[in-house]
N, C-alpha and C. Protein backbone atom coordinates (compact mmCIF):
# COMPACT_ATOMS: atom_id res chain seq x y z
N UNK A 1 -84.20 69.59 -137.57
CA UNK A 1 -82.98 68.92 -137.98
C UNK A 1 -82.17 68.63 -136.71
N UNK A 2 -81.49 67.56 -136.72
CA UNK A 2 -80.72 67.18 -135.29
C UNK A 2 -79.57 67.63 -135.61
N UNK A 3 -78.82 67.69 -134.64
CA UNK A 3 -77.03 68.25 -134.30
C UNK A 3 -76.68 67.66 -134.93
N UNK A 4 -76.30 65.91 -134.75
CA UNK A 4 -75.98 65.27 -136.25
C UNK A 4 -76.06 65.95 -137.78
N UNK A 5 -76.59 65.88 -138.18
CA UNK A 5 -77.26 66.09 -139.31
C UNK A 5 -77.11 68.02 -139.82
N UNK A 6 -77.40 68.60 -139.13
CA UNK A 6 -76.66 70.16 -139.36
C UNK A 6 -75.20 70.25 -139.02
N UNK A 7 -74.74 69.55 -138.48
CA UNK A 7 -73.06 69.65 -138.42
C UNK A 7 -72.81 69.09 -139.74
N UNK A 8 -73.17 68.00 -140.41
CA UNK A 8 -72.58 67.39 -141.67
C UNK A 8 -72.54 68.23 -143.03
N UNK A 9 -72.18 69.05 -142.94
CA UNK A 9 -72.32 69.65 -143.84
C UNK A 9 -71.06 70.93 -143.52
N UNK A 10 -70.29 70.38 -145.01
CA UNK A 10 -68.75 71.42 -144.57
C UNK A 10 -68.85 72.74 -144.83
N UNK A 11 -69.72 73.73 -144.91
CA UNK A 11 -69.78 74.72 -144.40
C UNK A 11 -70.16 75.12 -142.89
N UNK A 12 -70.98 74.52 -142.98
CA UNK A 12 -71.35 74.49 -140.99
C UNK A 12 -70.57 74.15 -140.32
N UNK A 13 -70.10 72.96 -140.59
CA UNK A 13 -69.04 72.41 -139.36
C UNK A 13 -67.71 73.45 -139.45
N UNK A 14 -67.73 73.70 -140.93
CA UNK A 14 -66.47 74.65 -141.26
C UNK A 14 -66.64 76.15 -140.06
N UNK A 15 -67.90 76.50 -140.03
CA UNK A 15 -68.24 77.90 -139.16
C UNK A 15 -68.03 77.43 -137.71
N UNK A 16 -68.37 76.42 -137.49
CA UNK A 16 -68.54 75.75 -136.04
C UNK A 16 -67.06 75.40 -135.68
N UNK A 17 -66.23 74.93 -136.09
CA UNK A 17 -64.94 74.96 -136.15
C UNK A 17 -63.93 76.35 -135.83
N UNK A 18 -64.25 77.17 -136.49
CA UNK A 18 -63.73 78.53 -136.65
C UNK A 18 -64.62 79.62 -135.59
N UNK A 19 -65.37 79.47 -134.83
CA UNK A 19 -65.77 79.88 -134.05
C UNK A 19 -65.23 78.94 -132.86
N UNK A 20 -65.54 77.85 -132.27
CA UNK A 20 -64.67 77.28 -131.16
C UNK A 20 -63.24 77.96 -131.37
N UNK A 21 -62.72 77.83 -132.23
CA UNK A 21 -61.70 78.16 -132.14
C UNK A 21 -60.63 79.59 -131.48
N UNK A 22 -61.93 80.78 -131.84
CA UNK A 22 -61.84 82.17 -132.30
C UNK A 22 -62.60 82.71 -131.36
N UNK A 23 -63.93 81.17 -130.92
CA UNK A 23 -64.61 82.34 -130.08
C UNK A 23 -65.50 83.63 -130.60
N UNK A 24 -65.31 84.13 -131.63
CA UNK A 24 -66.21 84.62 -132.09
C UNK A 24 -65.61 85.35 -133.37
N UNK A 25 -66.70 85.81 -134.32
CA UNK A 25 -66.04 86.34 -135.94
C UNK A 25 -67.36 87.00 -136.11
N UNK A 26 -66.42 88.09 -137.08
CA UNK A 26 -67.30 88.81 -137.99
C UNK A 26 -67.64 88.69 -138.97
N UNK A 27 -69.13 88.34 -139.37
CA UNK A 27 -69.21 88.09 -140.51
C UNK A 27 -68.62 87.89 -142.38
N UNK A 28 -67.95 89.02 -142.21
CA UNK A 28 -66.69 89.39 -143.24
C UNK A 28 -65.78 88.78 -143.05
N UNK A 29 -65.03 88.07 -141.74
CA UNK A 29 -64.02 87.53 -141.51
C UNK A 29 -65.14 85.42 -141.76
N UNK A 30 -65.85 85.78 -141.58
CA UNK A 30 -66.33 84.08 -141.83
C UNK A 30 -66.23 83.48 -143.52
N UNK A 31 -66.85 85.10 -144.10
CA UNK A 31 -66.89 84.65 -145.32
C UNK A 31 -65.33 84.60 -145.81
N UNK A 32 -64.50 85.60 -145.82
CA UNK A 32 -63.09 85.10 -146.24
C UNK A 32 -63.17 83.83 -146.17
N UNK A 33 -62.87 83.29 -144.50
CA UNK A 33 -62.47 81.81 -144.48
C UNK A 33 -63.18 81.04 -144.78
N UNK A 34 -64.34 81.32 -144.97
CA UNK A 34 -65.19 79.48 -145.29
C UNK A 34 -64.97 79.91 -147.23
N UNK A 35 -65.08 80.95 -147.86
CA UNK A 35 -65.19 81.50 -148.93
C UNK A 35 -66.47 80.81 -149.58
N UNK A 36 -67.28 81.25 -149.30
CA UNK A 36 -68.72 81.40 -150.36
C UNK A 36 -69.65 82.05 -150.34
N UNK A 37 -70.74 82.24 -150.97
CA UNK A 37 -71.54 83.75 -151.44
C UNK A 37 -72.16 84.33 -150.11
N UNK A 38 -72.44 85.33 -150.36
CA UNK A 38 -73.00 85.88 -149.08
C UNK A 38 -74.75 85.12 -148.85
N UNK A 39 -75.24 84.59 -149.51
CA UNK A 39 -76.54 83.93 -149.43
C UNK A 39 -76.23 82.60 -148.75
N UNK A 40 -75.20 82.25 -149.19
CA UNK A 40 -75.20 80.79 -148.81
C UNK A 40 -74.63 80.96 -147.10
N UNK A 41 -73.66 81.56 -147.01
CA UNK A 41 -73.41 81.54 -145.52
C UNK A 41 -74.45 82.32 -144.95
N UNK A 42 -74.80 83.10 -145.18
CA UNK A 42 -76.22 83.93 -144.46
C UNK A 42 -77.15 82.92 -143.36
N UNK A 43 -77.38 81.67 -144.67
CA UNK A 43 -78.17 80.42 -144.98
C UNK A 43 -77.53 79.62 -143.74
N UNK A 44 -76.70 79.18 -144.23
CA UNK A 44 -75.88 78.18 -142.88
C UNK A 44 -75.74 79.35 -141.46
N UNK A 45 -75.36 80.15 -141.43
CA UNK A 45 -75.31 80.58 -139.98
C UNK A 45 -76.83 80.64 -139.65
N UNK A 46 -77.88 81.14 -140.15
CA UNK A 46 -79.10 81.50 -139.78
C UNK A 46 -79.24 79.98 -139.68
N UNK A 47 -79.34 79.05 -139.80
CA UNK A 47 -79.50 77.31 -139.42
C UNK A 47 -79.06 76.75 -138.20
N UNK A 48 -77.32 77.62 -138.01
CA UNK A 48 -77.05 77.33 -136.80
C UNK A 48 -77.41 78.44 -135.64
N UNK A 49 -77.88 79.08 -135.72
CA UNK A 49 -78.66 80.28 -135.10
C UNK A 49 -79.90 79.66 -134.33
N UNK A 50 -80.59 79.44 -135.33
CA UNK A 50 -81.77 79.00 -134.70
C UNK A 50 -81.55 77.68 -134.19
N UNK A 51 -80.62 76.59 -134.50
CA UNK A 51 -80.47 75.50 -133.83
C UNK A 51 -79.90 76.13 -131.97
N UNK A 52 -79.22 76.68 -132.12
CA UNK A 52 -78.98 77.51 -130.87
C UNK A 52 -77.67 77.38 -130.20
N UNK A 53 -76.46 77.03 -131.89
CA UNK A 53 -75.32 76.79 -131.90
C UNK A 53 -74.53 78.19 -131.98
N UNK A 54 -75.06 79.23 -132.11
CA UNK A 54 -74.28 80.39 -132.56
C UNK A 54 -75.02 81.84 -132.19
N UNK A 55 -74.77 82.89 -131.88
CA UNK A 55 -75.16 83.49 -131.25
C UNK A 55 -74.91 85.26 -131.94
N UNK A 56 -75.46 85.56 -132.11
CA UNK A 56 -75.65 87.06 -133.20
C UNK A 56 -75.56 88.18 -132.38
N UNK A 57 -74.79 89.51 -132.86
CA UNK A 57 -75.10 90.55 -132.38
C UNK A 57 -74.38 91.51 -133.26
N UNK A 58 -75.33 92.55 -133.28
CA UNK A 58 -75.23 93.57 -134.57
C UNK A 58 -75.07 94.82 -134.02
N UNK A 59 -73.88 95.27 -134.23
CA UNK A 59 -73.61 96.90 -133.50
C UNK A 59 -73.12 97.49 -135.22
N UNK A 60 -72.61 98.76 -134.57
CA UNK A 60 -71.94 99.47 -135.69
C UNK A 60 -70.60 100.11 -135.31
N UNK A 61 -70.17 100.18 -136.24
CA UNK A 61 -68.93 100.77 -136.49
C UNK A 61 -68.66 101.91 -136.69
N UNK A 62 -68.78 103.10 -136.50
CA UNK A 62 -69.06 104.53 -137.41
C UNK A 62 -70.67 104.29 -137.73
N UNK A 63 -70.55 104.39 -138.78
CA UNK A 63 -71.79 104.15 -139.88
C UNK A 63 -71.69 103.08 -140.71
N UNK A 64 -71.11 102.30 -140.59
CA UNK A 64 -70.96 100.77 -140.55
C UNK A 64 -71.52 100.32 -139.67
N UNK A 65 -72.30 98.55 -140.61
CA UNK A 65 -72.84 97.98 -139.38
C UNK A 65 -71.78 96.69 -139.38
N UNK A 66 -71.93 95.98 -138.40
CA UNK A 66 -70.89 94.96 -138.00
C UNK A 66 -71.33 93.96 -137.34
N UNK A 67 -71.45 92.73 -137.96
CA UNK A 67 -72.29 91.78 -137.53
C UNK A 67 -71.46 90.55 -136.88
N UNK A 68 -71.83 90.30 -135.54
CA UNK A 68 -70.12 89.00 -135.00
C UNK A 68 -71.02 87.99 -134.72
N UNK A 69 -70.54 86.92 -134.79
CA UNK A 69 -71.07 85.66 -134.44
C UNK A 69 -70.37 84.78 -133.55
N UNK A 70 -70.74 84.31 -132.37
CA UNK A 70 -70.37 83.90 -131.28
C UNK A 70 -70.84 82.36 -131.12
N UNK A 71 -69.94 81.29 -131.12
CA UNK A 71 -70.43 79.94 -130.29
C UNK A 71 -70.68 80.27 -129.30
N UNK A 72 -72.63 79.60 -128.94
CA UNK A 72 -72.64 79.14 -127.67
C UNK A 72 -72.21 77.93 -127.00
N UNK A 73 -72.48 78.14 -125.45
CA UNK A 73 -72.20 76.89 -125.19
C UNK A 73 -72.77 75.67 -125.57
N UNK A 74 -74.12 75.64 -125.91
CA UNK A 74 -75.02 74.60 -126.65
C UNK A 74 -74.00 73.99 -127.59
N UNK A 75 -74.06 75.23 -128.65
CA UNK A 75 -73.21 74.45 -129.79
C UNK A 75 -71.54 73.97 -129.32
N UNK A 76 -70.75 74.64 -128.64
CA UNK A 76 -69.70 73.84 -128.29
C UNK A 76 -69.69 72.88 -127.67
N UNK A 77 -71.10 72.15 -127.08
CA UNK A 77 -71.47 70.60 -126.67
C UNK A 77 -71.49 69.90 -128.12
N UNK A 78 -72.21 70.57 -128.84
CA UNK A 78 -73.15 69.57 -130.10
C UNK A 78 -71.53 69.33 -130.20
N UNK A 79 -70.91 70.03 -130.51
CA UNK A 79 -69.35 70.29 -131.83
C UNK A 79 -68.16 69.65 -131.20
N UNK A 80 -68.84 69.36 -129.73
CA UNK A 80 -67.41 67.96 -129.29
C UNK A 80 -68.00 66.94 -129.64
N UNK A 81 -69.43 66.50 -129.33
CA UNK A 81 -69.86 65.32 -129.24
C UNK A 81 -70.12 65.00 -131.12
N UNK A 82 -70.01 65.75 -132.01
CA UNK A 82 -70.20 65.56 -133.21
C UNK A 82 -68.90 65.09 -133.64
N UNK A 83 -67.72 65.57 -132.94
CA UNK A 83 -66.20 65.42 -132.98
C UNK A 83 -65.80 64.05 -133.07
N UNK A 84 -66.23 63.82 -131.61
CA UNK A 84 -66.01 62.61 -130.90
C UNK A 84 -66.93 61.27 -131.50
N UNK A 85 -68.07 61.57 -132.15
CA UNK A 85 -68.40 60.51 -132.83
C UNK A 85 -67.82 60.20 -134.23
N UNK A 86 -67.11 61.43 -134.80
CA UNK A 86 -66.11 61.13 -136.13
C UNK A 86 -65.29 60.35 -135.83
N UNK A 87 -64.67 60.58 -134.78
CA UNK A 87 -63.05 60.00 -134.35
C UNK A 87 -63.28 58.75 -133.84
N UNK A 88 -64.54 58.44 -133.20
CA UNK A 88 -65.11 56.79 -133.30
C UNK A 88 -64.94 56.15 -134.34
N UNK A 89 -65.59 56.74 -134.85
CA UNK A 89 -65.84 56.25 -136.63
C UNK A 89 -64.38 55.84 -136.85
N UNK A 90 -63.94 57.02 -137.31
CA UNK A 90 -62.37 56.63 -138.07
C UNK A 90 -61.53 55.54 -137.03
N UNK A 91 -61.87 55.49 -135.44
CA UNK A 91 -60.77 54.55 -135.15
C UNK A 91 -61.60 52.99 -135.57
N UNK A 92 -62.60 53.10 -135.50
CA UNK A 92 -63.07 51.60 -135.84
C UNK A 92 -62.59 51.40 -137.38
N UNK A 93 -62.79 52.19 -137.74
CA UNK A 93 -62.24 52.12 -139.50
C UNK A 93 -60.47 51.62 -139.58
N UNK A 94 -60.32 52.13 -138.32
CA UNK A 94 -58.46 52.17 -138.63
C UNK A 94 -58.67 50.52 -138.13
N UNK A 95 -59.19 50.75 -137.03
CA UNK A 95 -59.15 49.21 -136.03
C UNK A 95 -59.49 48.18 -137.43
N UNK A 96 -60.57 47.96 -138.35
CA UNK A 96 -60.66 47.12 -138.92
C UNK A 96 -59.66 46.91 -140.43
N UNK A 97 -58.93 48.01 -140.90
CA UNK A 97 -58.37 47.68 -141.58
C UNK A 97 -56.91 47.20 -141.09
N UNK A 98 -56.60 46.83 -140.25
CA UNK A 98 -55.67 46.47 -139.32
C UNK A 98 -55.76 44.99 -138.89
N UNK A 99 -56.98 44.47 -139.09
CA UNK A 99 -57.55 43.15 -138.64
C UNK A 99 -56.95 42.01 -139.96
């Protein structure tokens, strides 16, 4: 799947978003904010994982385990240039309804 095409999708971009941002989250803190089942985000981060947008590491807490997820730099390339081709989009969109 290309960078295109796994960013489109508003849970991903939603994680990819909130990680640039944050720099990194704990799993528990992703699901609050994106809010959906634990399968489905599992699903989307393991997508951007292996695309090689996000970056895993599993320690513990006590006897808790604690799982954080980190943008790499890979993915903070894909996630401007995925940016920057929206904001193309929309200005040609603005540009032509303006015409």
């Amino acid at each position: 799947m290309d960078a295109e095409t796994l960013l489109f999708n508003k849970y991903r971009l939603s994680i990819m978003v909130l990680l640039a941002k944050q720099r990194s989250m704990t799993y528990n803190d992703l699901k609050s904010v994106v809010k959906t089942s634990d399968g489905n985000l599992a699903t989307h981060l393991r997508k951007l994982e292996v695309a090689g947008f996000v970056s895993v590491t599993k320690t513990f807490e006590g006897r808790k385990p604690k799982t954080i997820y980190t943008i790499t730099p890979e993915g903070e390339k894909e996630l401007e240039k995925f940016m920057s081709n929206i904001e193309g989009l929309l200005e040609k969109f603005k540009g032509g309804k303006n015409k």
